[in-house]
Structure formats: C-alpha cells, structure tokens
PDB file of N, CA and C in Angstrom:
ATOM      1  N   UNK A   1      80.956 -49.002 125.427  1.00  0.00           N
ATOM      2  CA  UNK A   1      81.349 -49.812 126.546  1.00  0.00           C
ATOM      3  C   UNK A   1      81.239 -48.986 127.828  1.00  0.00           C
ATOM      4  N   UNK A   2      80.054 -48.395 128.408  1.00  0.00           N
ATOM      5  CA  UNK A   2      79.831 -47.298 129.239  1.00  0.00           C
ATOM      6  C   UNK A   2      79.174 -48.830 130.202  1.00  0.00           C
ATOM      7  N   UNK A   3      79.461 -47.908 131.595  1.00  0.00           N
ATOM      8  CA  UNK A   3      78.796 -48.703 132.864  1.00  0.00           C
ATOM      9  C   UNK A   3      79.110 -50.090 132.901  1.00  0.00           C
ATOM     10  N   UNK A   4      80.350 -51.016 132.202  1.00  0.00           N
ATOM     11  CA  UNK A   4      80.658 -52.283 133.023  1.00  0.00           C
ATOM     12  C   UNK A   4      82.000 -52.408 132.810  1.00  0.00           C
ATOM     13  N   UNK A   5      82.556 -53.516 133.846  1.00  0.00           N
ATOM     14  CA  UNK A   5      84.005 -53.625 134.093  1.00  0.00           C
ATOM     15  C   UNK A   5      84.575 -54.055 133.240  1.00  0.00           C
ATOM     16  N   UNK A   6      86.178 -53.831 133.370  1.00  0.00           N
ATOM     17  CA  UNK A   6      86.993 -54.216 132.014  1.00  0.00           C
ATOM     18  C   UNK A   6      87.941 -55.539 132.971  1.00  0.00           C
ATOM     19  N   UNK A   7      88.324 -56.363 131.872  1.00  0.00           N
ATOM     20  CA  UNK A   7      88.847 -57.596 132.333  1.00  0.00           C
ATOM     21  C   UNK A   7      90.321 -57.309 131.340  1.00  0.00           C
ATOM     22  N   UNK A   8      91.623 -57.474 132.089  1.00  0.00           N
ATOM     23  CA  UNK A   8      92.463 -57.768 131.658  1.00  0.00           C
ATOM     24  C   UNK A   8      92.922 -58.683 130.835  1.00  0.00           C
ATOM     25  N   UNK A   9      92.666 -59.236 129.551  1.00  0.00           N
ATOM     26  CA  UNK A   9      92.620 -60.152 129.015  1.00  0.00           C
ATOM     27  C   UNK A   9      94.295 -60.877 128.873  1.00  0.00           C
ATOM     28  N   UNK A  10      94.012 -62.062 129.859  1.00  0.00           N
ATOM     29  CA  UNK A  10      95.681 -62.943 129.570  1.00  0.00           C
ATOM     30  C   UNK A  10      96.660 -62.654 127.842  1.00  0.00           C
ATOM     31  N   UNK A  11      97.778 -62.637 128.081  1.00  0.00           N
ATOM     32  CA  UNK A  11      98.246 -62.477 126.866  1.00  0.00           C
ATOM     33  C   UNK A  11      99.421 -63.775 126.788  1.00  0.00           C
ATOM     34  N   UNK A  12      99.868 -63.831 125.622  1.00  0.00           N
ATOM     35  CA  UNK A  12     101.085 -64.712 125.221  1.00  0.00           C
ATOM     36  C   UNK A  12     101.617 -63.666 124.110  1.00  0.00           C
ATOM     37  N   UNK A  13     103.063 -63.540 124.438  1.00  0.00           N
ATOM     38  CA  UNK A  13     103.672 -62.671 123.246  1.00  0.00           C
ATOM     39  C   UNK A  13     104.846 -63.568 122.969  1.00  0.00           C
ATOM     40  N   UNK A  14     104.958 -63.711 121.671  1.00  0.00           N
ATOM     41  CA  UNK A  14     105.731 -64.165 120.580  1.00  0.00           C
ATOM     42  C   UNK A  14     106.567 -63.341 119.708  1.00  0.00           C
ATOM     43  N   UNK A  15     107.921 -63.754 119.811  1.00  0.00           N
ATOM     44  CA  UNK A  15     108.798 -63.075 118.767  1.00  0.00           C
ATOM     45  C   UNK A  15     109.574 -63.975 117.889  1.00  0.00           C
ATOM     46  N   UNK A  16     109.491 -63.398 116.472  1.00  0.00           N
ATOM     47  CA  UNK A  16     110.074 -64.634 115.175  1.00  0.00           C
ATOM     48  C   UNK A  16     110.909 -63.053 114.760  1.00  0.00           C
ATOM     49  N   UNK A  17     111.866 -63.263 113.558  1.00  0.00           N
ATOM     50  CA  UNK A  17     112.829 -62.862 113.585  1.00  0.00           C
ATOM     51  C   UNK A  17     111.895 -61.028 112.939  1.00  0.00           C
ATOM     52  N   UNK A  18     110.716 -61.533 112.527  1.00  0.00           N
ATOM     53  CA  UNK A  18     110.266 -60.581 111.399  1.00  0.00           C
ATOM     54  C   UNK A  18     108.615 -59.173 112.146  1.00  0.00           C
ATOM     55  N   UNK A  19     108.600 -60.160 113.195  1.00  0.00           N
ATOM     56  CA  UNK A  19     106.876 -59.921 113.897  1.00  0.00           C
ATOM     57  C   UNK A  19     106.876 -60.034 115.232  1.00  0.00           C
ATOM     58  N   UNK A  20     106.333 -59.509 116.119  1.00  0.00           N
ATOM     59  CA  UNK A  20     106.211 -59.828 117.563  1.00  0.00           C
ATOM     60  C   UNK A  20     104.498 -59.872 117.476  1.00  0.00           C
ATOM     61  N   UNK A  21     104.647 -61.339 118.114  1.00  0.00           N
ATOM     62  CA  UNK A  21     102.781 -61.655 117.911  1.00  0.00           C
ATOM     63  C   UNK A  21     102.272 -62.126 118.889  1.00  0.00           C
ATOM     64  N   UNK A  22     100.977 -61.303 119.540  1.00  0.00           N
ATOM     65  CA  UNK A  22      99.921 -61.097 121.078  1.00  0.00           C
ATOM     66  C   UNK A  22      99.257 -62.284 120.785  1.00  0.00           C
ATOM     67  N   UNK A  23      98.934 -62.887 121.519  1.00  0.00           N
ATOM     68  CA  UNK A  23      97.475 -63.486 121.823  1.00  0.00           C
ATOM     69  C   UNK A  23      97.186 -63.771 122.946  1.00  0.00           C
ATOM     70  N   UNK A  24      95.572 -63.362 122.602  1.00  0.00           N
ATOM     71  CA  UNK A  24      94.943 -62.965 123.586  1.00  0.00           C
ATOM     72  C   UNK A  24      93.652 -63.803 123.903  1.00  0.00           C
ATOM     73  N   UNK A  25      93.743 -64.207 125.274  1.00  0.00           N
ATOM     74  CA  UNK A  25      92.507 -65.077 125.647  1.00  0.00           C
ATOM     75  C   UNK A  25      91.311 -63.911 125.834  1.00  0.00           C
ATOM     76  N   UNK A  26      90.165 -64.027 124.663  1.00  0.00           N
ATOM     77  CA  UNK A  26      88.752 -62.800 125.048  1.00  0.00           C
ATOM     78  C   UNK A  26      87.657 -63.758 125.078  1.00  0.00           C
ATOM     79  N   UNK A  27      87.743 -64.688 125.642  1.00  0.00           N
ATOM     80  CA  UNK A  27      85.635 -65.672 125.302  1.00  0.00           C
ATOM     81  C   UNK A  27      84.991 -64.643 125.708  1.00  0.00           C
ATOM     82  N   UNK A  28      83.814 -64.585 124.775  1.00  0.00           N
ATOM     83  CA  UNK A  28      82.561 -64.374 125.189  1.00  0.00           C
ATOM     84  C   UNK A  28      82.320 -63.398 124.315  1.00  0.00           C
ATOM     85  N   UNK A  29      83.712 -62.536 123.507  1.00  0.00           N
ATOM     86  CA  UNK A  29      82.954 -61.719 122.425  1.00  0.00           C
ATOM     87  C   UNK A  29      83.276 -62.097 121.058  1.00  0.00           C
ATOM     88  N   UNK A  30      83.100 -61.386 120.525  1.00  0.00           N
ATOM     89  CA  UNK A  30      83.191 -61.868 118.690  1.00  0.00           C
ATOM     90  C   UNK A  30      83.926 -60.891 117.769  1.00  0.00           C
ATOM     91  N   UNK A  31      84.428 -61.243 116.735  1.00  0.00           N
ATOM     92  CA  UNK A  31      85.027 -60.109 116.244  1.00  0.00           C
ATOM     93  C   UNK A  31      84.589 -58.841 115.597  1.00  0.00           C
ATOM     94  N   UNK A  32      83.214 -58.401 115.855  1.00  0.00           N
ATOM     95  CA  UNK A  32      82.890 -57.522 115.679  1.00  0.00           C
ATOM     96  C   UNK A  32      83.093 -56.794 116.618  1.00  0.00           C
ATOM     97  N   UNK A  33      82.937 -57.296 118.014  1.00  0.00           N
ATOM     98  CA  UNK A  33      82.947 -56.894 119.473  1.00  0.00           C
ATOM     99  C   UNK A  33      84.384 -56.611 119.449  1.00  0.00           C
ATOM    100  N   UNK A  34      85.717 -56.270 118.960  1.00  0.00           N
ATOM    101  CA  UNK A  34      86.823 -55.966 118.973  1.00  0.00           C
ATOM    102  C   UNK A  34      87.065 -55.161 118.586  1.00  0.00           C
ATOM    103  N   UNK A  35      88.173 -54.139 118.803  1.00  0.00           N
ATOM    104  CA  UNK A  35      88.460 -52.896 118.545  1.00  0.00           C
ATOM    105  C   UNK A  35      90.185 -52.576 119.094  1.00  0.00           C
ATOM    106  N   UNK A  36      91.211 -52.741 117.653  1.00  0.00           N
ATOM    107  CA  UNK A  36      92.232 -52.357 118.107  1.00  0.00           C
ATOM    108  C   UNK A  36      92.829 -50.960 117.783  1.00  0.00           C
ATOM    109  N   UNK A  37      93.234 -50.382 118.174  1.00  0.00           N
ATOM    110  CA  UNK A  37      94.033 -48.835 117.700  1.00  0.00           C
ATOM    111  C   UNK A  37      95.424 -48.807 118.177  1.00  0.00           C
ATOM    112  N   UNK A  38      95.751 -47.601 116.915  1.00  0.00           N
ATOM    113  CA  UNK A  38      97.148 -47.240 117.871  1.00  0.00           C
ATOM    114  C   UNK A  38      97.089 -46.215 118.005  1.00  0.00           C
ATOM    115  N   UNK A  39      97.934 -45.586 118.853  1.00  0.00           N
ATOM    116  CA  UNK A  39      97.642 -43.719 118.917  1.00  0.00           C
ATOM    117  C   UNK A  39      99.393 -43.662 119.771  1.00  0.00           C
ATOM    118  N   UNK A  40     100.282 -43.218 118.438  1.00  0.00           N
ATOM    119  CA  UNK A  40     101.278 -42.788 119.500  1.00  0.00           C
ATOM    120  C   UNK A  40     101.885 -43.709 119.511  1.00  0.00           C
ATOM    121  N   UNK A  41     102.549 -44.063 120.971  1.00  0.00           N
ATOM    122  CA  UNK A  41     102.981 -45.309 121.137  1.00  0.00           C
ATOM    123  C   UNK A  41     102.627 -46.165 121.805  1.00  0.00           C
ATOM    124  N   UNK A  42     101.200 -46.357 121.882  1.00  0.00           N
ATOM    125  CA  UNK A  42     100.589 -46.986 122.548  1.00  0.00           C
ATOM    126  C   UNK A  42      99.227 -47.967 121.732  1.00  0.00           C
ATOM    127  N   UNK A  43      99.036 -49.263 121.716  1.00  0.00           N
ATOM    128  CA  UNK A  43      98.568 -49.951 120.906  1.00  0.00           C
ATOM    129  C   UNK A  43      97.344 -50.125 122.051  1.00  0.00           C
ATOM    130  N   UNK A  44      95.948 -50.353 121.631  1.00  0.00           N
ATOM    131  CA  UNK A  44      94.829 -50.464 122.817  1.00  0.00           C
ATOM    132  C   UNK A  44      94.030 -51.452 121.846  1.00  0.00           C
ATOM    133  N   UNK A  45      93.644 -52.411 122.752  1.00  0.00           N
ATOM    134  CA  UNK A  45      93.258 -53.563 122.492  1.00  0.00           C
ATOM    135  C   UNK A  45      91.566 -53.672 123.178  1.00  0.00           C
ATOM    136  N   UNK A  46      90.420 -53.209 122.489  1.00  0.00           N
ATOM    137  CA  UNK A  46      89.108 -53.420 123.270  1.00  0.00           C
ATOM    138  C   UNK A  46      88.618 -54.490 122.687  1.00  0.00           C
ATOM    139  N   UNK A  47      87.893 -55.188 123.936  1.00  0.00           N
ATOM    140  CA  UNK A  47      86.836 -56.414 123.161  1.00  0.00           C
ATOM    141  C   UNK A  47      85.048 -56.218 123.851  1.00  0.00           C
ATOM    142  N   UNK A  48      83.966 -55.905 123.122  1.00  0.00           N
ATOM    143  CA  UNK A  48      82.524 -56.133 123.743  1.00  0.00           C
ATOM    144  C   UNK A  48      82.292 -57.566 124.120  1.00  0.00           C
ATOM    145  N   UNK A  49      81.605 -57.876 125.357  1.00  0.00           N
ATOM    146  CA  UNK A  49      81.772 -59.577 125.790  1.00  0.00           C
ATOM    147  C   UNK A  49      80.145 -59.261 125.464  1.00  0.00           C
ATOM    148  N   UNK A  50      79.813 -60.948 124.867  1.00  0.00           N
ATOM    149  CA  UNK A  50      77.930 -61.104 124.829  1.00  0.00           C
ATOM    150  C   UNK A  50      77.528 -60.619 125.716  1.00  0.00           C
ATOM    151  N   UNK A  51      76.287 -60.281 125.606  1.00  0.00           N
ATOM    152  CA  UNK A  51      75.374 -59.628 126.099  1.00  0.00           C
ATOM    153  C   UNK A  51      74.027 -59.990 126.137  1.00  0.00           C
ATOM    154  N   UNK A  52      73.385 -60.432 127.649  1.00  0.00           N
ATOM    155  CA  UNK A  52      72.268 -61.777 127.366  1.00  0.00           C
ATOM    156  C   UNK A  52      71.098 -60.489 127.180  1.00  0.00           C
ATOM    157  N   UNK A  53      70.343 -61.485 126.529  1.00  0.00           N
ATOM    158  CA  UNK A  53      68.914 -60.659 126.110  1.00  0.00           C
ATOM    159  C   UNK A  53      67.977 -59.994 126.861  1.00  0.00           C
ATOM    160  N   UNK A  54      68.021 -58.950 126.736  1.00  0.00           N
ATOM    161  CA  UNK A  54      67.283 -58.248 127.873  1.00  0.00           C
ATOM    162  C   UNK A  54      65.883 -59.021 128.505  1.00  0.00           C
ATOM    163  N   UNK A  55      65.137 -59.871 127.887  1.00  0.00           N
ATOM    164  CA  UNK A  55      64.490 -60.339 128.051  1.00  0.00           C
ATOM    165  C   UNK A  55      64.460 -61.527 129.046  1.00  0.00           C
ATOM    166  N   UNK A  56      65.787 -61.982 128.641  1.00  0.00           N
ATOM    167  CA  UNK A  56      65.747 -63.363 129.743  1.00  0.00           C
ATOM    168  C   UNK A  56      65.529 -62.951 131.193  1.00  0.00           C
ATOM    169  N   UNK A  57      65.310 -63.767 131.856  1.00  0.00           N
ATOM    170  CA  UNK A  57      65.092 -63.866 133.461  1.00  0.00           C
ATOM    171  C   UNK A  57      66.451 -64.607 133.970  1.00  0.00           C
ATOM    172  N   UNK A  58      67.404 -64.072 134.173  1.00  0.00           N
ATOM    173  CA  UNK A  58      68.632 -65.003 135.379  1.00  0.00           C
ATOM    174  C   UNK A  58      67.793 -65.681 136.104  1.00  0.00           C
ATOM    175  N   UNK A  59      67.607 -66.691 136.545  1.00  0.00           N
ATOM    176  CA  UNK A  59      67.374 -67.838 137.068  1.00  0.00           C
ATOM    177  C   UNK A  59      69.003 -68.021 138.587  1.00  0.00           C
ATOM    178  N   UNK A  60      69.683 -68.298 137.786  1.00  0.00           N
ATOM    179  CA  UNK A  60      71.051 -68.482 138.152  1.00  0.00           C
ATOM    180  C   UNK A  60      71.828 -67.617 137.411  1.00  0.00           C
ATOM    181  N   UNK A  61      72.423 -66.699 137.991  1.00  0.00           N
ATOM    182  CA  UNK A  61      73.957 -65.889 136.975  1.00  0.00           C
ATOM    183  C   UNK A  61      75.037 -66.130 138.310  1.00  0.00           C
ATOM    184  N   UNK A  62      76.412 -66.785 137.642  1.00  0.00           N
ATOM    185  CA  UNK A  62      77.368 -67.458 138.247  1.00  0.00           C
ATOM    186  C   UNK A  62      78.459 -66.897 137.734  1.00  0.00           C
ATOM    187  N   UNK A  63      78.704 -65.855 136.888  1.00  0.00           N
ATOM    188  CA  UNK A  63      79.621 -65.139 136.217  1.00  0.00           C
ATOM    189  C   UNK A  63      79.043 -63.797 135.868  1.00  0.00           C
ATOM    190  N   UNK A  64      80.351 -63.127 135.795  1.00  0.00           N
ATOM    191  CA  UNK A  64      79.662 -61.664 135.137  1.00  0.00           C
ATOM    192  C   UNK A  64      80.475 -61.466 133.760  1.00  0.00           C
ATOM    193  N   UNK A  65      79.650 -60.565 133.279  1.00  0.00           N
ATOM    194  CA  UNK A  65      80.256 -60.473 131.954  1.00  0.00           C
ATOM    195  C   UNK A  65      80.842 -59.094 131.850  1.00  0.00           C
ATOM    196  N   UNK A  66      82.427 -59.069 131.545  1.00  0.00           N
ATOM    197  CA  UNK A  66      83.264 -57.676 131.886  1.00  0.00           C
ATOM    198  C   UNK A  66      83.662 -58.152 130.244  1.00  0.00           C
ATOM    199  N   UNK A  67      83.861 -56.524 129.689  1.00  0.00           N
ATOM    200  CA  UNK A  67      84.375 -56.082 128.596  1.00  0.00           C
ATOM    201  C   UNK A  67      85.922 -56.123 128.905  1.00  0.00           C
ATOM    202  N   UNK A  68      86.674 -56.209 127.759  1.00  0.00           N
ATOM    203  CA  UNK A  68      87.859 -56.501 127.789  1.00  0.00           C
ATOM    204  C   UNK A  68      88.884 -54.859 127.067  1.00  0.00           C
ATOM    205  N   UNK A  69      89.931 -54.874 128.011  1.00  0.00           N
ATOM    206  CA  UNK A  69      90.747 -53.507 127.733  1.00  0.00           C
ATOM    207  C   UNK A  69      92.307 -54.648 127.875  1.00  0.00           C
ATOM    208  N   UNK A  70      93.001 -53.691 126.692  1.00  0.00           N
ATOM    209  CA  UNK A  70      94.418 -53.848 127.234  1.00  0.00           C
ATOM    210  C   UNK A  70      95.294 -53.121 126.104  1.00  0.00           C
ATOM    211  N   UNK A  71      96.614 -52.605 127.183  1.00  0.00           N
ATOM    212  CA  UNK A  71      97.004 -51.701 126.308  1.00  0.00           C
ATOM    213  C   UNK A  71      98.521 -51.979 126.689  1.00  0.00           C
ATOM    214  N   UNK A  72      99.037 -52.043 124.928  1.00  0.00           N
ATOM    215  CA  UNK A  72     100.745 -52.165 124.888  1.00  0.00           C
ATOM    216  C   UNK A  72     101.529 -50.922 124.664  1.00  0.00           C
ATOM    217  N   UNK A  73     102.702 -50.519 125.172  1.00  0.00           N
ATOM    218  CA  UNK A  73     103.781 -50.017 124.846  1.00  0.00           C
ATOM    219  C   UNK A  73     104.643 -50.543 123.416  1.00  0.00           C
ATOM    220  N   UNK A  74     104.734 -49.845 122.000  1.00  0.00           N
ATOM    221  CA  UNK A  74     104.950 -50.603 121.266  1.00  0.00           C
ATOM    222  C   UNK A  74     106.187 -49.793 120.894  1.00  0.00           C
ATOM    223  N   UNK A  75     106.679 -48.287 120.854  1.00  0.00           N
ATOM    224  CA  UNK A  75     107.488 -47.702 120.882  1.00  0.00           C
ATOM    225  C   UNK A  75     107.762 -47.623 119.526  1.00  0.00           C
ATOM    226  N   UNK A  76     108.868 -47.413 118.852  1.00  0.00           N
ATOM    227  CA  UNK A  76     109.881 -47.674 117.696  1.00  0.00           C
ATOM    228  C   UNK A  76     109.571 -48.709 117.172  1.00  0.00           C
ATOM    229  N   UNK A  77     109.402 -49.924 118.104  1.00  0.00           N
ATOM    230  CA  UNK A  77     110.114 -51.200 117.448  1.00  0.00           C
ATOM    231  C   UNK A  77     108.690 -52.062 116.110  1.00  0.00           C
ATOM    232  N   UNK A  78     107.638 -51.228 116.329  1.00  0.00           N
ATOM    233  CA  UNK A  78     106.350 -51.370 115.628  1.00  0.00           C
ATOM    234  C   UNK A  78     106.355 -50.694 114.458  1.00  0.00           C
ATOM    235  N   UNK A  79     106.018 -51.702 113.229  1.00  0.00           N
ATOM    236  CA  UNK A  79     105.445 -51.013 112.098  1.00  0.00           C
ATOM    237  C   UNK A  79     104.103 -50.698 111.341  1.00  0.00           C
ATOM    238  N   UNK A  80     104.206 -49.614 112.370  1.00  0.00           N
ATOM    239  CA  UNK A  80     102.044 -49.161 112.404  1.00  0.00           C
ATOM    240  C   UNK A  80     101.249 -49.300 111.493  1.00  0.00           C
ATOM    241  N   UNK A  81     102.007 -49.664 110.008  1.00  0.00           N
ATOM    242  CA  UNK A  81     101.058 -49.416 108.833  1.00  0.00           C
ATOM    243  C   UNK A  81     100.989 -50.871 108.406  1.00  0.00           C
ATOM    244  N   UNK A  82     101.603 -51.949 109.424  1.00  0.00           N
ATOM    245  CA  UNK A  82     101.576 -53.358 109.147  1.00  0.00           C
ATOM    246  C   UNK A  82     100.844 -54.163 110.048  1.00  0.00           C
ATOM    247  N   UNK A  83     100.387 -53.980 110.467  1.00  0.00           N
ATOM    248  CA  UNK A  83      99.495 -54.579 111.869  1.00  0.00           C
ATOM    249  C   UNK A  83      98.330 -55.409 111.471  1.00  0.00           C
ATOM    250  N   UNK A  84      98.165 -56.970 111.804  1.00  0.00           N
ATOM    251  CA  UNK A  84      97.460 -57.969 111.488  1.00  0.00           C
ATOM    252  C   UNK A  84      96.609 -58.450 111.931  1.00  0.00           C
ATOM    253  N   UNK A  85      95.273 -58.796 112.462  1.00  0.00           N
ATOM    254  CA  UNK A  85      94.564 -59.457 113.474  1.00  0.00           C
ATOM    255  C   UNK A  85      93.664 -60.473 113.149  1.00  0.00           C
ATOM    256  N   UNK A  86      93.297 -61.575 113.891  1.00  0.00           N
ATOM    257  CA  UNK A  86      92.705 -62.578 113.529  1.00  0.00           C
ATOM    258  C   UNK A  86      91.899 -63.363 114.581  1.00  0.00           C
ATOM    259  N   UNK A  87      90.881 -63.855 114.422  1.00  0.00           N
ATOM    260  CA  UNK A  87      90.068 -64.175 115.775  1.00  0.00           C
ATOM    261  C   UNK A  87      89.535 -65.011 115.389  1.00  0.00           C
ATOM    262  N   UNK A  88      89.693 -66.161 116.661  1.00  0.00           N
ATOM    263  CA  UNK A  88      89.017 -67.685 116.688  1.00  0.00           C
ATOM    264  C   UNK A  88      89.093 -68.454 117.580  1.00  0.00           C
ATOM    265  N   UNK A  89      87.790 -68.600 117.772  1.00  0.00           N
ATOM    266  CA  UNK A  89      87.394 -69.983 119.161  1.00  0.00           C
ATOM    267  C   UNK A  89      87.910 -68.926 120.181  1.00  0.00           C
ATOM    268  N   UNK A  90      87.778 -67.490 120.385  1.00  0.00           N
ATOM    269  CA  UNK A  90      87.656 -66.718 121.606  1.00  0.00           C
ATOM    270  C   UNK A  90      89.557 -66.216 122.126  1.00  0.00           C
ATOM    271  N   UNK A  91      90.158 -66.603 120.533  1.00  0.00           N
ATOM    272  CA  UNK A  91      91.721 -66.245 120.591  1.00  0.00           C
ATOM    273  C   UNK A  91      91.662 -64.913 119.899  1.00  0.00           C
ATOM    274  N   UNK A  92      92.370 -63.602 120.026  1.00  0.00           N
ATOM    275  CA  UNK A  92      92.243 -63.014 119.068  1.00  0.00           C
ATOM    276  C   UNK A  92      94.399 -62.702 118.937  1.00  0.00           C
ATOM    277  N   UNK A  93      94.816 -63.114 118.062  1.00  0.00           N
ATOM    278  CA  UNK A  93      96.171 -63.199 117.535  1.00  0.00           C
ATOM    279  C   UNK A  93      95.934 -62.012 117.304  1.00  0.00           C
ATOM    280  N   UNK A  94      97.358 -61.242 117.235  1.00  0.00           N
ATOM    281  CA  UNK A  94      97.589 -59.870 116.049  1.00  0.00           C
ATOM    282  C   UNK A  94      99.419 -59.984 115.860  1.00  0.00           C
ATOM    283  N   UNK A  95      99.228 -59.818 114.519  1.00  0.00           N
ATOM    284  CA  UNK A  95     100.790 -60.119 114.694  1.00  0.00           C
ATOM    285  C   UNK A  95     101.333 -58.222 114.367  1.00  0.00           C
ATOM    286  N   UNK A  96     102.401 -58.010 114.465  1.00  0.00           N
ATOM    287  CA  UNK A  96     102.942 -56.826 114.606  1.00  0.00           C
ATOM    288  C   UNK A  96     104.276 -56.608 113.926  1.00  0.00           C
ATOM    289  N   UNK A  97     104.137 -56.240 112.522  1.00  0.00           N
ATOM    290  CA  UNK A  97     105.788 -56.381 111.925  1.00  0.00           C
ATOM    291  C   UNK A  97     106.609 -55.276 112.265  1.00  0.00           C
ATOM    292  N   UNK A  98     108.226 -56.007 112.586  1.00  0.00           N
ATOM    293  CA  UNK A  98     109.003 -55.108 113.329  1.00  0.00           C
ATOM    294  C   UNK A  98     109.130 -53.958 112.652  1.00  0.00           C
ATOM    295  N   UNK A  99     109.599 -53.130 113.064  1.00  0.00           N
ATOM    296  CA  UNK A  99     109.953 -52.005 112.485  1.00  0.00           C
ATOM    297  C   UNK A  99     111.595 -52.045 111.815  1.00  0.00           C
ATOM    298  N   UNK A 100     112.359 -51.823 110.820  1.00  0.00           N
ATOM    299  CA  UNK A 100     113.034 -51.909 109.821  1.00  0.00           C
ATOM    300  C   UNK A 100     114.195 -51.806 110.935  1.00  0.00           C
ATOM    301  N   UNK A 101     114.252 -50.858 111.800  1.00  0.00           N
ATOM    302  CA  UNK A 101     115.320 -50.173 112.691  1.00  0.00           C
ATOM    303  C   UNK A 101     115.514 -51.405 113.113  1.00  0.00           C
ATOM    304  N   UNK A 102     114.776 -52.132 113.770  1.00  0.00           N
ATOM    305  CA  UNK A 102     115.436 -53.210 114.628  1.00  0.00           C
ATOM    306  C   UNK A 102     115.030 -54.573 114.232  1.00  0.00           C
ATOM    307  N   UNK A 103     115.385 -54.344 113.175  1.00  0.00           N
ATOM    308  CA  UNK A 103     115.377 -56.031 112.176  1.00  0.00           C
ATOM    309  C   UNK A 103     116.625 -56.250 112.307  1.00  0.00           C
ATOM    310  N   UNK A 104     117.501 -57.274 112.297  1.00  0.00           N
ATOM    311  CA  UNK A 104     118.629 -57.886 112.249  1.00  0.00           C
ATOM    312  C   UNK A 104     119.182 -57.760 110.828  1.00  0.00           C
ATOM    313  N   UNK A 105     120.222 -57.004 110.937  1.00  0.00           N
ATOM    314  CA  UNK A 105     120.763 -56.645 109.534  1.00  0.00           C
ATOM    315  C   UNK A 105     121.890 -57.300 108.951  1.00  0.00           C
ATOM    316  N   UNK A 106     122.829 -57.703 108.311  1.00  0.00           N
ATOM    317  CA  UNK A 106     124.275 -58.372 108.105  1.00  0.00           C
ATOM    318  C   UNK A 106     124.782 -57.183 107.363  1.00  0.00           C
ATOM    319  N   UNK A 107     125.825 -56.508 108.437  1.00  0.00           N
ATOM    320  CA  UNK A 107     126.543 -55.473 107.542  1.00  0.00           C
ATOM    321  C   UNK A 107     127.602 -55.359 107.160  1.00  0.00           C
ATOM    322  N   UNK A 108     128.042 -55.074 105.399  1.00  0.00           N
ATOM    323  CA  UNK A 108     129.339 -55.343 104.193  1.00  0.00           C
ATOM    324  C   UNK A 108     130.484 -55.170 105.187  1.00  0.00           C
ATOM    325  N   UNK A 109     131.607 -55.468 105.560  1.00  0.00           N
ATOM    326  CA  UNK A 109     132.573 -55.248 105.425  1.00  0.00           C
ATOM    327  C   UNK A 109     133.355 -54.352 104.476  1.00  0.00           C
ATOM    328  N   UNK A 110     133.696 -52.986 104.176  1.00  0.00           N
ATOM    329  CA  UNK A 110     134.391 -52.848 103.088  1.00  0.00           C
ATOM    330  C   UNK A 110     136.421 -52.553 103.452  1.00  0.00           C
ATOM    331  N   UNK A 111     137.312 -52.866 102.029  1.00  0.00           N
ATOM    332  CA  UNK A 111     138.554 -52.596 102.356  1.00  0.00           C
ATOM    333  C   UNK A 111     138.909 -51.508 102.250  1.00  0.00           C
ATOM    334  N   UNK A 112     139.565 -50.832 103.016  1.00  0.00           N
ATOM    335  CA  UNK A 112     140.348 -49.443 103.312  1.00  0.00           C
ATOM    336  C   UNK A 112     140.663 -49.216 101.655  1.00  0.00           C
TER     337      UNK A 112
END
C-alpha cells in the first residue's frame, strides 16, 4: 500500500454482554484486500481498495480510490487469541471477545 491515500473507514461499535463488535464501512475492496493485526495494544485495521486496469483510459474519473487504515486502542479489555472477522457487500464486521477480567461476574456470598 505504498504511494496512495488512506481513508478513515466509518465505524459502528457494538457491545453484547460477551464481545465488543466494529463495523466497518470499506467499498471498493475485497477480503483479500484486508489485513487486520494486533501488536500490543493496539488493533490495525488495513483494507486494499480496487484497482482499475492499467490499461483502461479514464475517460471521466469522479472519485479516487484511497486504501483504507484504522487503528483501535483495545487495552486489557480484548481477548487477542479470540478475534473474528467477516466481510460482505463492502461491511467488514470483527467481533472481539472480552477479556475474562471484565466480563460481568456474580460473586458467592460466603458466612463468617
């Protein structure tokens, strides 16, 4: 992804009692063109956008085509070895299971 711009790709984040789950508006690339990592505490989200054929002639170009970057703070509350992703119609979901620490626990009561 050398020599073109990166596009902030819109997000929606979701939390259920078990997962905190991204999605992300990327048209224009595919899921091969995706690339998530974590490193640390930091989750990085790349997408490659199509790429017209070197051959064609623009006639008209009315858009540009920027590669997609974005990067979360996931800290503690992420369980790195659980991480999910899924892509369709230019959505790419990833869901993210919490980390154990901050799951909602119910704790025993015991008597003296």
């Amino acid at each position: 992804m050398t020599d073109r711009k990166y596009t902030i790709p819109p997000v929606d984040i979701f939390e259920t009692k078990d997962k905190f789950i991204l999605s992300l508006d990327m048209p224009g690339t595919t899921k091969e063109g995706i690339d998530i990592a974590s490193d640390g505490d930091i989750l990085t989200i790349t997408g490659k956008a199509f790429e017209v054929d070197k051959e064609w002639k623009p006639i008209i170009s009315e858009f540009e085509l920027h590669d997609y970057k974005r990067e979360f703070t996931i800290g503690n509350k992420v369980n790195r070895n659980n991480i999910d992703a899924k892509f369709d119609n230019g959505i790419l979901t990833v869901e993210l299971e919490k980390s154990e620490m901050i799951k909602p626990r119910k704790i025993e009561v015991k008597t003296a």
